[in-house]
N, C-alpha and C. Protein backbone atom coordinates (compact mmCIF):
# COMPACT_ATOMS: atom_id res chain seq x y z
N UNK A 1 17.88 4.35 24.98
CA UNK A 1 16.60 4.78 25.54
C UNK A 1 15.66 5.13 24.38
N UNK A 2 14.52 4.84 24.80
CA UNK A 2 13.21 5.10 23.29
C UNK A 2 12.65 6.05 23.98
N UNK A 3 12.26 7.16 22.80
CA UNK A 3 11.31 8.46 23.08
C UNK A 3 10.27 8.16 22.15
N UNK A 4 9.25 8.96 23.11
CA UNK A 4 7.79 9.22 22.51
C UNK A 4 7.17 10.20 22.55
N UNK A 5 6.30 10.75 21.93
CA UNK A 5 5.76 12.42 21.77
C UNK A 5 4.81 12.13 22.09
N UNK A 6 3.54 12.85 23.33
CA UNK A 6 2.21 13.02 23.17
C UNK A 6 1.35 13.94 22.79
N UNK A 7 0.75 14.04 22.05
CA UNK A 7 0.12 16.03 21.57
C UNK A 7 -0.97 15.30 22.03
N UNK A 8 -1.64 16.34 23.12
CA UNK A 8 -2.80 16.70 24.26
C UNK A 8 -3.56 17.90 23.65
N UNK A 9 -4.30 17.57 22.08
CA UNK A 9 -5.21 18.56 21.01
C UNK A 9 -6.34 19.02 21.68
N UNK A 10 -6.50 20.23 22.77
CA UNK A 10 -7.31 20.70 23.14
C UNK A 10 -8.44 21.65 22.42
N UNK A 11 -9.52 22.36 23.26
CA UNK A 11 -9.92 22.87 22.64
C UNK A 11 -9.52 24.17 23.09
N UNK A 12 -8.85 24.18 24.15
CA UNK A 12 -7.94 25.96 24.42
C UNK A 12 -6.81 25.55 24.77
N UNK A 13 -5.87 24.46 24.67
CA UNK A 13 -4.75 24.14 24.42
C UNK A 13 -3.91 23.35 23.69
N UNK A 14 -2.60 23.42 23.05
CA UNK A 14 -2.05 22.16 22.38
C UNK A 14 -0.93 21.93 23.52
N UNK A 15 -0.93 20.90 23.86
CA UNK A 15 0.17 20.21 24.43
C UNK A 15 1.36 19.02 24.11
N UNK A 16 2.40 19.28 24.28
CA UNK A 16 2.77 17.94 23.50
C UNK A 16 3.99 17.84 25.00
N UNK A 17 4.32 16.37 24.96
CA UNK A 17 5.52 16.28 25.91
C UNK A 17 5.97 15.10 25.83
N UNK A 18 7.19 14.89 25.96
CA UNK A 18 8.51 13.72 25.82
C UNK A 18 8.45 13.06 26.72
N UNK A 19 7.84 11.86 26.79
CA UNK A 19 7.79 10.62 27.66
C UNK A 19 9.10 9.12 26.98
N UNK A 20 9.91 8.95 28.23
CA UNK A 20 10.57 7.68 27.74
C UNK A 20 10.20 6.21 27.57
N UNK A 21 11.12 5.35 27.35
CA UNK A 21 9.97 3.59 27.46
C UNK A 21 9.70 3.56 28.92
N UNK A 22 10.00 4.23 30.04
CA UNK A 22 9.62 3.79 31.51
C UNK A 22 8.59 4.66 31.91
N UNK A 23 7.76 5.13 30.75
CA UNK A 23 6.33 6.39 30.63
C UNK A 23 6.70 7.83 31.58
N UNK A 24 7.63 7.70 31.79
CA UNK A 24 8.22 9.10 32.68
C UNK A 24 8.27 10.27 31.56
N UNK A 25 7.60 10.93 31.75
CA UNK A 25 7.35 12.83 31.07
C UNK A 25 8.61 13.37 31.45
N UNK A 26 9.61 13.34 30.40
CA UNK A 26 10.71 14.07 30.49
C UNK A 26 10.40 15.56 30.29
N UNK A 27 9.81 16.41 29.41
CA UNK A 27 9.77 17.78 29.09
C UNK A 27 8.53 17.92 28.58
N UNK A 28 7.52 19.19 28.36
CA UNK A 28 6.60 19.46 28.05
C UNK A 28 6.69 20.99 27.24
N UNK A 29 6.24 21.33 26.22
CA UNK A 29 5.86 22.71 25.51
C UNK A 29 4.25 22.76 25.63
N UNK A 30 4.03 23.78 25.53
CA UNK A 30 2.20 24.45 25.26
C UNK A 30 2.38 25.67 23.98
N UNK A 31 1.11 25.73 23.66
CA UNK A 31 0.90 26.75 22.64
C UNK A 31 -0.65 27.11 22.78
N UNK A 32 -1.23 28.16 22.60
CA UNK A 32 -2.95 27.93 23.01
C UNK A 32 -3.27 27.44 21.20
N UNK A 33 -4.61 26.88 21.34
CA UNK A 33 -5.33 26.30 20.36
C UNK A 33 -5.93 27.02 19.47
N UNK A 34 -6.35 28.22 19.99
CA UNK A 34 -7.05 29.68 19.12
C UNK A 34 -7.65 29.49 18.16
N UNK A 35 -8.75 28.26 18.51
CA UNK A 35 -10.15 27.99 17.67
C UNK A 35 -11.14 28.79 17.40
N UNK A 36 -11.99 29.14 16.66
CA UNK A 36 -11.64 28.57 15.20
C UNK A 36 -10.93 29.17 13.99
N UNK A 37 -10.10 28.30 13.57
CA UNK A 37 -9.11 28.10 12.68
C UNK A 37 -8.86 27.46 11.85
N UNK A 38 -8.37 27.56 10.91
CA UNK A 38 -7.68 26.53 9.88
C UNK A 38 -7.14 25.15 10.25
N UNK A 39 -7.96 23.75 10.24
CA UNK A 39 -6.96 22.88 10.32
C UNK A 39 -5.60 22.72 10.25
N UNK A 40 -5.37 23.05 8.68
CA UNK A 40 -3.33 23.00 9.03
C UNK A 40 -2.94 23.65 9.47
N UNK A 41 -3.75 24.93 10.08
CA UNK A 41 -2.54 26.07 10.69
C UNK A 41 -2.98 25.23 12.47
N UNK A 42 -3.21 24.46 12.50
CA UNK A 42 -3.60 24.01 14.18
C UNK A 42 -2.30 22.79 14.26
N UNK A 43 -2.46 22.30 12.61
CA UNK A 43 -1.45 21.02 12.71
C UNK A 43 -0.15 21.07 12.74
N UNK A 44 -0.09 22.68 12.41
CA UNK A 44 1.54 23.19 11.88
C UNK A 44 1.62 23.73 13.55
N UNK A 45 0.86 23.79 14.01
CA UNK A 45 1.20 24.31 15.41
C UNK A 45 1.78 23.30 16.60
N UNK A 46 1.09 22.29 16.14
CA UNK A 46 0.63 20.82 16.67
C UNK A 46 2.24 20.53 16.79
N UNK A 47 3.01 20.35 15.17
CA UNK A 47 4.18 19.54 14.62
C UNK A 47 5.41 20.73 15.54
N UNK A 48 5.28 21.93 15.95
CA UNK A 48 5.89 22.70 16.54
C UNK A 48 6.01 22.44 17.57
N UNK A 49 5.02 22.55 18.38
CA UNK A 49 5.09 22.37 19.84
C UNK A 49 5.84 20.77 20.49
N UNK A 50 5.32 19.86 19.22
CA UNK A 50 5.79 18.63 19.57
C UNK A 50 7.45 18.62 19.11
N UNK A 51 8.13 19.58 18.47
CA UNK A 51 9.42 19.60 17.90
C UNK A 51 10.28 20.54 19.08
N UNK A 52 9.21 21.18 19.52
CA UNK A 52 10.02 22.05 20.86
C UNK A 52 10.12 21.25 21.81
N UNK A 53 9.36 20.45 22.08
CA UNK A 53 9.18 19.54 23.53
C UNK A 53 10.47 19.03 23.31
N UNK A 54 10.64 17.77 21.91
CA UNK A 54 11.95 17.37 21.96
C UNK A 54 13.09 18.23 22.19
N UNK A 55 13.22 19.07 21.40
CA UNK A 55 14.90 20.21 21.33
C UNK A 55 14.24 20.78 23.19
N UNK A 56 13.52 20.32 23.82
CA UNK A 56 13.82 20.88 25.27
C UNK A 56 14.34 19.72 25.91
N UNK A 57 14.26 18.94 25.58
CA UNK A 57 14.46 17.21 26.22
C UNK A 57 15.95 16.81 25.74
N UNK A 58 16.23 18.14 25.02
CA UNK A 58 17.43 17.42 24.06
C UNK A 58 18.08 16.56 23.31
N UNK A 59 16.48 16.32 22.80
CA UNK A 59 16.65 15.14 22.11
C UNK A 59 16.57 15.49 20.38
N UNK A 60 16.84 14.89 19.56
CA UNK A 60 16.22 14.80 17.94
C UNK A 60 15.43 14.31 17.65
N UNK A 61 14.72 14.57 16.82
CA UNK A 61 13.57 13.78 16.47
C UNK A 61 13.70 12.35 16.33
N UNK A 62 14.90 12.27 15.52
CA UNK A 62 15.43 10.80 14.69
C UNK A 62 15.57 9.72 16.60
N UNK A 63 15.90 10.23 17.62
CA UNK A 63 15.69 9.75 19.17
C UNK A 63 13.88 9.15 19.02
N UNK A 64 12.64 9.85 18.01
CA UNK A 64 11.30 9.62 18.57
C UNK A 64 11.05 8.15 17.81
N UNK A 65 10.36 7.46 18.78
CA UNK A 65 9.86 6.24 17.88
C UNK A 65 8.79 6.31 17.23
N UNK A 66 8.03 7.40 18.00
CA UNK A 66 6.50 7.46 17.75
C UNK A 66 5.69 8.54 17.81
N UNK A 67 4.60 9.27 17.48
CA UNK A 67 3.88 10.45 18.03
C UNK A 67 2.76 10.27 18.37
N UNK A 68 2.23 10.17 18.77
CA UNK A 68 0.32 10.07 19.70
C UNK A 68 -0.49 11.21 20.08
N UNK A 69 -1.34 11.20 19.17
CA UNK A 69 -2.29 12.30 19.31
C UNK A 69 -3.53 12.11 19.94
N UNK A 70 -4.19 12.61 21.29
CA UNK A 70 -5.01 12.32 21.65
C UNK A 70 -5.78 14.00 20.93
N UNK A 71 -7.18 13.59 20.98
CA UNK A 71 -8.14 14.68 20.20
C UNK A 71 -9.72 14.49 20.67
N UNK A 72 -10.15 15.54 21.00
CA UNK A 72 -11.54 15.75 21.34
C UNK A 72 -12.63 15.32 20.09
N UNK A 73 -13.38 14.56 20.33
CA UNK A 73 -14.11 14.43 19.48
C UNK A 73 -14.37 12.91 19.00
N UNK A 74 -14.54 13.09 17.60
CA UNK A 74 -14.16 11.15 16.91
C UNK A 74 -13.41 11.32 15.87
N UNK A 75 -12.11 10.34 16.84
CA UNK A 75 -10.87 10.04 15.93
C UNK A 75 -11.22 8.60 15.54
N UNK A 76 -10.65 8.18 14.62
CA UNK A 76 -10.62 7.00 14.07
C UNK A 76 -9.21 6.66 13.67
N UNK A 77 -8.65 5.71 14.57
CA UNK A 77 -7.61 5.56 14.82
C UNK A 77 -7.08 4.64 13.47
N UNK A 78 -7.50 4.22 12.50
CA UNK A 78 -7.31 3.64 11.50
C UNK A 78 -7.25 4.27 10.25
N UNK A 79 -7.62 5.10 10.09
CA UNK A 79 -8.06 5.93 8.97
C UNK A 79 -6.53 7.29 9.45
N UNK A 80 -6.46 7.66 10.75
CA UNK A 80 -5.93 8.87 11.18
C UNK A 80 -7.15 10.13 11.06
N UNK A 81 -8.36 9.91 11.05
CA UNK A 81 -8.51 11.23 10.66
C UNK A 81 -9.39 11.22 11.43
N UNK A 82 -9.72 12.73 11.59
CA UNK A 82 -10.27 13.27 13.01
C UNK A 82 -12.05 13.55 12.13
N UNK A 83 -12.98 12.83 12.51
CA UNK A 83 -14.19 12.12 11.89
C UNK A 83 -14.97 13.57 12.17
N UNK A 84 -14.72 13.62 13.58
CA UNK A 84 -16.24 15.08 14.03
C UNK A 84 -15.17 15.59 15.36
N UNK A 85 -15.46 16.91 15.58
CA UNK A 85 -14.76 17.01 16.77
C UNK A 85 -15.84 18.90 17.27
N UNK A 86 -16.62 18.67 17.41
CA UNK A 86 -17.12 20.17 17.85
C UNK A 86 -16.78 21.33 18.06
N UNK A 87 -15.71 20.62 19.31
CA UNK A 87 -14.80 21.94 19.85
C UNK A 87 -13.95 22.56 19.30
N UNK A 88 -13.52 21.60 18.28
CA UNK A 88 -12.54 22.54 17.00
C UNK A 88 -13.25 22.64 15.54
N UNK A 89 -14.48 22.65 15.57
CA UNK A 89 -15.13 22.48 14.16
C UNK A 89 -14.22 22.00 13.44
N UNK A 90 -13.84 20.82 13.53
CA UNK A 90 -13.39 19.79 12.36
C UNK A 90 -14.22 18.51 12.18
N UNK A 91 -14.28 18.57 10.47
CA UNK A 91 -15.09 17.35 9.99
C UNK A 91 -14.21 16.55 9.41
N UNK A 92 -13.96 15.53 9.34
CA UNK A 92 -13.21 14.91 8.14
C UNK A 92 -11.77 15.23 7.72
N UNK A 93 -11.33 15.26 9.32
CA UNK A 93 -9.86 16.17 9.14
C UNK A 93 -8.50 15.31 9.33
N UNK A 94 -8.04 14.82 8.18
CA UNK A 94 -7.06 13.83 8.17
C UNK A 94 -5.28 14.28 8.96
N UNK A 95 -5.95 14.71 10.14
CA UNK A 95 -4.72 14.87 10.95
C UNK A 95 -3.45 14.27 11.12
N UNK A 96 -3.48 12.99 10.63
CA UNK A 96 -2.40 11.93 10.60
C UNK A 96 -1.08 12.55 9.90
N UNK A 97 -2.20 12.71 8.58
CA UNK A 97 -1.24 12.82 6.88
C UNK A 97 -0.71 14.56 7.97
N UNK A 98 -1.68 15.07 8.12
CA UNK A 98 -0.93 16.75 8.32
C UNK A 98 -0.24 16.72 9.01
N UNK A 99 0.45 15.71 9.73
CA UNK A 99 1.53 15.94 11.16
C UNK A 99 2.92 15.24 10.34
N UNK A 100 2.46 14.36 9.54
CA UNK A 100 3.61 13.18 8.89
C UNK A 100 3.73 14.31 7.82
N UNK A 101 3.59 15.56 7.76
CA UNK A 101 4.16 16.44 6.71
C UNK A 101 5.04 17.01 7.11
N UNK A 102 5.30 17.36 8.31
CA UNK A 102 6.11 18.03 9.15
C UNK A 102 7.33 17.30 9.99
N UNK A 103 6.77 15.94 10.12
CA UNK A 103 7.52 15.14 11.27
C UNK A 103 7.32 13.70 10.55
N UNK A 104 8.02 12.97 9.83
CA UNK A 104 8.41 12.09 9.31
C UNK A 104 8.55 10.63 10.30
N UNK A 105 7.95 10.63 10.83
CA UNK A 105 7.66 9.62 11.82
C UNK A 105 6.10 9.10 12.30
N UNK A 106 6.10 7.58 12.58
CA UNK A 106 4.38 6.79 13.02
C UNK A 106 3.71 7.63 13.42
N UNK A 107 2.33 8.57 13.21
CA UNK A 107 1.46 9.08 13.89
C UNK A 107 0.17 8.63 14.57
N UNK A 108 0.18 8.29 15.50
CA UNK A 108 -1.26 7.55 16.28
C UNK A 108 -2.42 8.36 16.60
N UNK A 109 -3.67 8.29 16.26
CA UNK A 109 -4.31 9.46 16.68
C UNK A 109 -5.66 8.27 17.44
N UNK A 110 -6.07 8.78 19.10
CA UNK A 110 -7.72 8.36 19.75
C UNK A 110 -7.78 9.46 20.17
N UNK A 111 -9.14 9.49 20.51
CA UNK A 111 -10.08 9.73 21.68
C UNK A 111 -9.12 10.51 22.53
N UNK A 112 -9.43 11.69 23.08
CA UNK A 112 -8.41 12.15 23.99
C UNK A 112 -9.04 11.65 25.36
N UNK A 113 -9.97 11.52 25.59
CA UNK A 113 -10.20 10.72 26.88
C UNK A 113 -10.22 9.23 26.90
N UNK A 114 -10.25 8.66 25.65
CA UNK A 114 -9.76 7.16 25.51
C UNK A 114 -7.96 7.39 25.96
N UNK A 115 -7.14 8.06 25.29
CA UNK A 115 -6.20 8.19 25.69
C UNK A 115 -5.32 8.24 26.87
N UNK A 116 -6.73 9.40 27.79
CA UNK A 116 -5.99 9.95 28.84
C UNK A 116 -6.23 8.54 29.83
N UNK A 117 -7.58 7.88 29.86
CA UNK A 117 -7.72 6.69 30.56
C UNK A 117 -6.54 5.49 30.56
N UNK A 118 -6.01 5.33 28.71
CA UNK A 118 -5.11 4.69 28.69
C UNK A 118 -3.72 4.30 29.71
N UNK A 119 -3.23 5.83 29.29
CA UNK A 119 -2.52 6.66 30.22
C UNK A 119 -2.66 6.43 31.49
N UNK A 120 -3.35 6.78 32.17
CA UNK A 120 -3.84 6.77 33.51
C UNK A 120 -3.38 4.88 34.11
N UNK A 121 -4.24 4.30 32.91
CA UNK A 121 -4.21 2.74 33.34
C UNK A 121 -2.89 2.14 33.42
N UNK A 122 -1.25 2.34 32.42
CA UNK A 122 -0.41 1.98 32.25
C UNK A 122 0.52 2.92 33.10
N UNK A 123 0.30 3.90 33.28
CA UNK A 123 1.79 4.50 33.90
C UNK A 123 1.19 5.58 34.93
N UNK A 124 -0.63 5.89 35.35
CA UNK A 124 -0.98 6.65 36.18
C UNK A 124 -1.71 6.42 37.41
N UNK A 125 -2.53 7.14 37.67
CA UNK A 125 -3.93 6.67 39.18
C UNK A 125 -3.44 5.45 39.25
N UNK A 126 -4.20 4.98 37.92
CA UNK A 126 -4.59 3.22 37.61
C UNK A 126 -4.13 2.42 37.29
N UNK A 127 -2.55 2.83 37.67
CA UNK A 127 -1.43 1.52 37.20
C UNK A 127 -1.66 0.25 38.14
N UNK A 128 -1.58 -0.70 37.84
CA UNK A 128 -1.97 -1.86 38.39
C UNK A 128 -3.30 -2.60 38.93
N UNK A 129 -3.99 -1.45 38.24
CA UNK A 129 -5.60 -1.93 38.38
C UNK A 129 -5.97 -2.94 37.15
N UNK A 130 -7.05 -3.57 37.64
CA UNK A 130 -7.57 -4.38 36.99
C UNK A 130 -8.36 -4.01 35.80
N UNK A 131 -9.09 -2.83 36.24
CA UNK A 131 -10.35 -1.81 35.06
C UNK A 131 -10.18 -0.43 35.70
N UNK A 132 -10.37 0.25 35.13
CA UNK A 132 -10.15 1.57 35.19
C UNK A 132 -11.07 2.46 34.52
N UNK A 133 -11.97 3.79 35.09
CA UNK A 133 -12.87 4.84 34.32
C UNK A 133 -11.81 6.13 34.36
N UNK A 134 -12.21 6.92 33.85
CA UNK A 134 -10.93 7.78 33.79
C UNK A 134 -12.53 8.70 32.97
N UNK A 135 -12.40 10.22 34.32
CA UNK A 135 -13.53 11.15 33.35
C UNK A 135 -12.50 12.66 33.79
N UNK A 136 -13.27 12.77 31.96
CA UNK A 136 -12.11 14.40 31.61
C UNK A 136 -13.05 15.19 31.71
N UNK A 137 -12.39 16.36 32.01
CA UNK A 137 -12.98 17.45 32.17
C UNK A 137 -12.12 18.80 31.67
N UNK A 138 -12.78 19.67 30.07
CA UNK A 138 -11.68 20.53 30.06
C UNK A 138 -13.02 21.43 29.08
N UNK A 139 -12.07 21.70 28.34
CA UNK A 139 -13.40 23.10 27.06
C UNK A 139 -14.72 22.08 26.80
N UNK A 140 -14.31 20.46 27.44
CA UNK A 140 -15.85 19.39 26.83
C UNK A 140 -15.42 18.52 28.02
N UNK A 141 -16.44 17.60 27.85
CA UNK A 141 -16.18 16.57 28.77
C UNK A 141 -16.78 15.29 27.76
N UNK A 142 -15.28 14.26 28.78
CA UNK A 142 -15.37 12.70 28.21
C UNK A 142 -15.14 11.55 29.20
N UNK A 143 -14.85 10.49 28.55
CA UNK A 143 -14.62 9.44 29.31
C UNK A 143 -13.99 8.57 28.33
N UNK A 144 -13.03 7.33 29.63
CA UNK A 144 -12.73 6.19 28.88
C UNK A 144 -12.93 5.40 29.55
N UNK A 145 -12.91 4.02 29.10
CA UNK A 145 -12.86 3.09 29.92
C UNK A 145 -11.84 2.31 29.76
């Protein structure tokens, strides 16, 4: 069986939770976000919550294939780094490198409402739809398509 981590980088929550290859959410941890703060102390929080989710899932890390960070704001999924994000006053915040310090494994970082739409389209609402809008609503509001 393949595991995957999602961290859900809020702006009043971090979420992370253990989904398998059949997108089923095996376990979930929270931690609040307690902006504003220090980037790495958000990322060291980030690499925690996502290390508890597993040891609740009972799994090891060396079980994760992957980690996926969805994030408010503009991620640039190529670079890893979190470009502008308001709700957490981060500029230029190379979130990628700060998670692969902690957790030695692929880090993916979009759009948390590009994400959540993703989501939604492959394994949620909008599984088997053709197109899909998907609008968030939390400390900001977004959209994906």
């Amino acid at each position: 069986m393949k595991y995957y981590i999602g961290i859900d980088l809020g702006g009043t929550n971090i979420v992370a939770g253990v989904v398998d290859e059949n997108y089923r959410i095996i376990t979930k941890a929270t931690t609040k976000t307690n902006c504003p703060r220090p980037e790495k102390e958000i990322a060291a929080d980030m690499a925690k919550v996502a290390l508890e989710a597993a040891q609740k899932a009972c799994i090891s890390i060396d079980d994760i294939e992957w980690i996926g960070i969805g994030t408010p704001g503009i991620a640039n999924s190529e670079t890893g780094i979190i470009e502008y994000s308001n709700n957490l006053g981060f500029e230029n915040t190379p979130m990628v490198d700060y998670i692969r310090e902690y957790i030695d494994k692929p880090v993916f970082i979009e759009n948390d409402a590009n994400a959540a739409a993703y989501g939604e389209f492959v394994a949620g609402a909008a599984k088997g739809a053709n197109n899909a809008v998907c609008i968030t609503l939390g400390t900001g509001v977004g959209g994906g398509i």
